[in-house]
Protein backbone atom coordinates (compact mmCIF):
# COMPACT_ATOMS: atom_id res chain seq x y z
CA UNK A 1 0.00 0.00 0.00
CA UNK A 2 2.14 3.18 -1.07
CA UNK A 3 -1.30 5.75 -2.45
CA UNK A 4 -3.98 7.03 -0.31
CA UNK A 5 -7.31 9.31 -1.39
CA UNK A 6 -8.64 12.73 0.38
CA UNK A 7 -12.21 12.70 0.23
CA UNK A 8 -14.85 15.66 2.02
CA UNK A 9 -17.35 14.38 4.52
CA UNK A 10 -19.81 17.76 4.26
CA UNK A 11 -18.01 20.89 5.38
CA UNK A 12 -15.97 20.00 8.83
CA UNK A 13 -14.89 16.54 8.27
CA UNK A 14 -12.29 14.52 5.53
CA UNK A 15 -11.48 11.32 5.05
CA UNK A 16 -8.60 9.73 4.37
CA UNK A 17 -8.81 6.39 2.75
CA UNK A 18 -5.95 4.12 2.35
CA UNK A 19 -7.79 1.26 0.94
CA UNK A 20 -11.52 -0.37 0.53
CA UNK A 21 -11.31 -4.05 1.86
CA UNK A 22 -11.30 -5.53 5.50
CA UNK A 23 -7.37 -6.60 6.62
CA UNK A 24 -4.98 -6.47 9.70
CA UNK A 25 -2.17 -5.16 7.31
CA UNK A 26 -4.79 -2.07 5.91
CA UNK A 27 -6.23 -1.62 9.66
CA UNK A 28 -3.08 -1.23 11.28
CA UNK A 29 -1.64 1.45 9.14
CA UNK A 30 -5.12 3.02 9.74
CA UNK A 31 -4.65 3.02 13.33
CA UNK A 32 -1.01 4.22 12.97
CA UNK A 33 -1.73 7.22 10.92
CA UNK A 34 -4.30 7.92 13.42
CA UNK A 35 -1.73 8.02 16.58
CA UNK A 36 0.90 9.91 13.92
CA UNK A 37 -1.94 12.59 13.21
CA UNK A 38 -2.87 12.99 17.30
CA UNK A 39 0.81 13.46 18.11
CA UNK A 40 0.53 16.31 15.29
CA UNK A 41 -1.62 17.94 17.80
CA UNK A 42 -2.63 19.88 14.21
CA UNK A 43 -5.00 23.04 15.56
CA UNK A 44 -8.86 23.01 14.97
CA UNK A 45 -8.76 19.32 14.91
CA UNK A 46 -11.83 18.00 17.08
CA UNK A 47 -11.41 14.33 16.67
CA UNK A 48 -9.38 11.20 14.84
CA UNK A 49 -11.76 8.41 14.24
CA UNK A 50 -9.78 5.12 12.79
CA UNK A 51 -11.85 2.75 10.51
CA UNK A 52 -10.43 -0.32 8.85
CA UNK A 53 -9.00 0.80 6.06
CA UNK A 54 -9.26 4.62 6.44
CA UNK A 55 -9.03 7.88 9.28
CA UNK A 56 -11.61 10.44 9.31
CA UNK A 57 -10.67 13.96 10.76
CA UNK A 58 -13.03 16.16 12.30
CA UNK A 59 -12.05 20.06 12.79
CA UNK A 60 -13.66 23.21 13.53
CA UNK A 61 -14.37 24.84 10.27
CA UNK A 62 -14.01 28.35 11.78
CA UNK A 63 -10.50 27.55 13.23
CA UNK A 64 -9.54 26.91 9.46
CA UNK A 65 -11.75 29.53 7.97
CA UNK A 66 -9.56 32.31 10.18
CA UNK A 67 -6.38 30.38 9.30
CA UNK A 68 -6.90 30.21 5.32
CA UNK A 69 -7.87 33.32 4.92
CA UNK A 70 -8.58 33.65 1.08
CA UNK A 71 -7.85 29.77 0.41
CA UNK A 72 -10.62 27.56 0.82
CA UNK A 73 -10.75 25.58 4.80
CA UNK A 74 -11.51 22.49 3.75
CA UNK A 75 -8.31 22.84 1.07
CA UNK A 76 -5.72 23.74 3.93
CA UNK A 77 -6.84 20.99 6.17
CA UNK A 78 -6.88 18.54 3.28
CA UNK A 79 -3.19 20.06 2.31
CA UNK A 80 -1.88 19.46 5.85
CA UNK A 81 -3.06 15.71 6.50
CA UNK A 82 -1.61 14.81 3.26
CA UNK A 83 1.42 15.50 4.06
CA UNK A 84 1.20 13.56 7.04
CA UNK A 85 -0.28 10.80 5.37
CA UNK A 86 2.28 11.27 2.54
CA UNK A 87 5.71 10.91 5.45
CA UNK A 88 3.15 7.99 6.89
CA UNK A 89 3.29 6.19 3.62
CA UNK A 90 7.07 6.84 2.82
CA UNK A 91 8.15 5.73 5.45
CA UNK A 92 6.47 2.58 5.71
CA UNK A 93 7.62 1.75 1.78
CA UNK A 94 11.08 2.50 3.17
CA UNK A 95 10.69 -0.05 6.05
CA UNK A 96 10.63 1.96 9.54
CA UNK A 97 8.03 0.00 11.00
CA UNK A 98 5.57 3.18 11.89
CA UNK A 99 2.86 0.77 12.65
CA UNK A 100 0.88 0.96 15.93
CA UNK A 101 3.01 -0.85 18.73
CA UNK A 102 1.78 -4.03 20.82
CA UNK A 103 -1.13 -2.73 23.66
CA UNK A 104 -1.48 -4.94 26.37
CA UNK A 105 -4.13 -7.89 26.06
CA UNK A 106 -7.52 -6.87 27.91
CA UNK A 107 -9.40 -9.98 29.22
CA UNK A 108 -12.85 -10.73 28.34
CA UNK A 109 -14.81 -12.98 30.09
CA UNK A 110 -17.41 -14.88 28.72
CA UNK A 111 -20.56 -17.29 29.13
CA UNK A 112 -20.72 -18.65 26.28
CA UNK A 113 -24.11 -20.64 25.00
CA UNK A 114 -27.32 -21.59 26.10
CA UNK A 115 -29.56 -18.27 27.41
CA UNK A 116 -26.34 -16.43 26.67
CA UNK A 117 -25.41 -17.31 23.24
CA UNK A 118 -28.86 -18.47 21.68
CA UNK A 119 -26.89 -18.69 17.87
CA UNK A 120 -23.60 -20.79 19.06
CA UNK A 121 -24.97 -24.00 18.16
CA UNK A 122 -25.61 -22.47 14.61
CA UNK A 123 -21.94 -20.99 14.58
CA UNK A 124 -21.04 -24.56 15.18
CA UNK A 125 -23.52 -26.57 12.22
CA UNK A 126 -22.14 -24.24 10.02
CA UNK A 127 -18.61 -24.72 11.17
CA UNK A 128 -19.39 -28.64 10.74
CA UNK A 129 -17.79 -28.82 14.73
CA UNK A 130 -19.52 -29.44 18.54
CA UNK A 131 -20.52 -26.38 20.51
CA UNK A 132 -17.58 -27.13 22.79
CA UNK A 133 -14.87 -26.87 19.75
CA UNK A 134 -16.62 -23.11 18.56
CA UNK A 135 -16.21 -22.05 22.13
CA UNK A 136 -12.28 -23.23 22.11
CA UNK A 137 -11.26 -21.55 19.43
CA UNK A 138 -13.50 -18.19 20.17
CA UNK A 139 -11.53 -18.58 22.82
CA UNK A 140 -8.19 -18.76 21.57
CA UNK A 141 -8.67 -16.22 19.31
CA UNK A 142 -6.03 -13.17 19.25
CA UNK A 143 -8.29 -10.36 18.24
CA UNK A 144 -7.33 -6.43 17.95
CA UNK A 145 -10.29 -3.40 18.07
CA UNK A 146 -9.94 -2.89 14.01
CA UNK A 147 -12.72 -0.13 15.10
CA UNK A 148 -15.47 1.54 16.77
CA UNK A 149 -19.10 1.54 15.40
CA UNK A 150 -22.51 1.15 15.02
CA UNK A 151 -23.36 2.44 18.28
CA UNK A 152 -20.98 3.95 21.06
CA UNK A 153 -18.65 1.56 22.22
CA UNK A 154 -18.72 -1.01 19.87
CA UNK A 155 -15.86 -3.41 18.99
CA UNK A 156 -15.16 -4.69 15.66
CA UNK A 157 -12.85 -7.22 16.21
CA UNK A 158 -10.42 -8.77 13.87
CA UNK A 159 -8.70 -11.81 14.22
CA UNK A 160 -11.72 -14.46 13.79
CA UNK A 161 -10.84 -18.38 13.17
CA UNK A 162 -11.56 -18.69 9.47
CA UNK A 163 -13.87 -21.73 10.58
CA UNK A 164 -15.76 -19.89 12.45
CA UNK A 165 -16.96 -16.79 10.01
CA UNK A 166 -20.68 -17.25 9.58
CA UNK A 167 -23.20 -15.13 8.00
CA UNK A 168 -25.73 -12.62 9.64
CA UNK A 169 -29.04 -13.72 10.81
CA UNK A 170 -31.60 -13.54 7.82
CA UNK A 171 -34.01 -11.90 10.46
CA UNK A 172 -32.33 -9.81 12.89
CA UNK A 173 -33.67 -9.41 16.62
CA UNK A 174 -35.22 -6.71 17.40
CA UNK A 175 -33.13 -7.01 21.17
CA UNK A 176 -29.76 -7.95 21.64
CA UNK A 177 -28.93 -8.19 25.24
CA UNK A 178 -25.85 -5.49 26.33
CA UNK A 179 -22.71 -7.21 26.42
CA UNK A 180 -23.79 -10.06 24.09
CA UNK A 181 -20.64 -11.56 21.94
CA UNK A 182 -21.62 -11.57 18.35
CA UNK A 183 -20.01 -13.17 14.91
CA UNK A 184 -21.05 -11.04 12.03
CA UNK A 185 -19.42 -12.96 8.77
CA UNK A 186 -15.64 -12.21 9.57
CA UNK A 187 -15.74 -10.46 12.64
CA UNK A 188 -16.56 -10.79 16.01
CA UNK A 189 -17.82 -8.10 18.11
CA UNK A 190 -19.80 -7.46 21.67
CA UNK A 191 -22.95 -5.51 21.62
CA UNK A 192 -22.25 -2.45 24.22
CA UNK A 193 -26.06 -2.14 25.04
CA UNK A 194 -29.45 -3.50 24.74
CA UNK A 195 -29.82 -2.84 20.63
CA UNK A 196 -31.50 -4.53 17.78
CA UNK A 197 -28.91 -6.77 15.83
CA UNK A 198 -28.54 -9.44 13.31
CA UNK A 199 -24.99 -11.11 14.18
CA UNK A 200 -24.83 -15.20 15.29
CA UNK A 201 -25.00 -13.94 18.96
CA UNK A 202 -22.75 -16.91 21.01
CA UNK A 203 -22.22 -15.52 24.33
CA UNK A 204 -22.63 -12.69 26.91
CA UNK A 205 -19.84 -10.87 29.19
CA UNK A 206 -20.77 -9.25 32.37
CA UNK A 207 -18.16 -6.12 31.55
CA UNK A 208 -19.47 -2.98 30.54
CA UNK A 209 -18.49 -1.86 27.33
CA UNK A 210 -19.90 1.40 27.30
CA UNK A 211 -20.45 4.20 30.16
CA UNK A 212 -20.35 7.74 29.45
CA UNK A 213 -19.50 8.70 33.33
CA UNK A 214 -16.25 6.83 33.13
CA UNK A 215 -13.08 8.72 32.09
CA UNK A 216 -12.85 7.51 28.90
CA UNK A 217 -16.49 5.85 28.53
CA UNK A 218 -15.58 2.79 26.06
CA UNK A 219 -14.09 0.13 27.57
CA UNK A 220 -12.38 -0.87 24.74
CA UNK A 221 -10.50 1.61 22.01
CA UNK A 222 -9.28 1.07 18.66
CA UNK A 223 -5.66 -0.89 18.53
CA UNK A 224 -6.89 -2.88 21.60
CA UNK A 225 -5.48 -6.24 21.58
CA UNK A 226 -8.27 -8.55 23.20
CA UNK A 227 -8.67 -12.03 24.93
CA UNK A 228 -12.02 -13.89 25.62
CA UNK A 229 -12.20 -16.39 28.18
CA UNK A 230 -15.00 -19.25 29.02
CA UNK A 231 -16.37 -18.32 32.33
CA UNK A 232 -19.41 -20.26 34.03
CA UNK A 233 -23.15 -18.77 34.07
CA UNK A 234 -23.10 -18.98 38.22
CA UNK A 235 -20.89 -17.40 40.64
CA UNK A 236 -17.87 -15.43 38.40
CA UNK A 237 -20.64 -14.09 35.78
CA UNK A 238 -23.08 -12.49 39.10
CA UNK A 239 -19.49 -11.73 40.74
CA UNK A 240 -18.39 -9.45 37.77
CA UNK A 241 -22.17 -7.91 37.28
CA UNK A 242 -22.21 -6.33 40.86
């Protein structure tokens, strides 16, 4: 990947796209450029949102509109992240390494099955394996926060056992229980409140993934490298609810 595009979200947004599929190699340099354009601390620059494959920057249009002067906002912002995503791509073609570094693993426990995951013994027909097998290699799984969507504090995770990728429901619920752990095709993801949904949902965690009087109100953020672990529906599950 050495070319990247510029492209306007309406007047106080842009959108820098460094590809168009769904890939650890594409997400990561995603997630790098976002840390390289934070530590730019660029002025009138409200936010740095990290997708899979691009980074969209949000900035005060008035901060720019005082700073162009004649020259159009939108044009000097644009004119400032490509240069940074320029020295982001050069440098990675010349083999620095500027990718995002190793974050520590966060721990998710999880029930898996039964009133918890209604859809894990369809994971595991389609799969052509026992419940027991999906829930080992869910398990096992070495995911990383690719992004944040849908709703506030939702994972997409990356990192999904190829056996394990199953479609969408054809009928989605119209109630998803908060903190249910969901396959959605290649991806796995938990569900950071009570929400309609269509993904295979295979098992809950008691954690809360989303609370805006916390310091920083999602639990998990994008670059997160994440763990899940089996847990039992009696004493550690009510433990870790309280």
């Amino acid at each position: 990947m050495n070319r990247f595009a510029l492209e306007p979200l309406g007047d106080s947004a842009l959108l820098v796209r460094l590809g168009d599929g769904i890939d650890i190699a594409t997400n990561r340099s995603a997630l790098a450029l976002a840390e390289m354009l934070r530590a730019a601390a660029l002025p009138g620059i409200r936010e740095i949102a990290p997708a899979y494959a691009s980074v969209c920057v949000h900035y005060d249009i008035a901060a720019f509109a005082s700073a162009a002067g004649a020259a159009s906002p939108h044009q000097l912002l644009a004119d400032q992240v490509g240069e940074f995503a320029a020295r982001f791509l050069e440098a990675n073609a010349a083999g620095t390494d500027a990718l995002v570094g190793e974050a520590a693993i966060l721990e998710i426990p999880v029930r898996y099955g039964g009133e918890f995951g209604p859809d894990l013994g369809d994971v595991a027909a389609q799969a052509g394996i026992d419940e027991q097998a999906v829930i080992e290699r869910h398990a096992n799984g070495n995911y990383r926060v690719a992004m944040l969507g849908f709703m506030p504090g939702f994972p997409y995770l990356l990192g999904l056992d190829e056996s394990l990728q199953t479609p969408r429901r054809a009928s989605p619920r119209t109630r998803v229980p908060a903190g249910s752990v969901a396959i959605g095709g290649a991806q796995t993801g938990i569900y950071p409140r009570e929400l309609p949904g269509g993904w295979q949902l295979i098992g809950r965690t008691p954690l809360v993934l989303f609370d805006p009087t916390r310091e920083q109100p999602a639990l998990l953020q994008p670059g997160q490298r994440v763990r899940f672990r089996a847990i039992d529906a009696g004493g550690e599950f009510a433990a870790l609810t309280q």
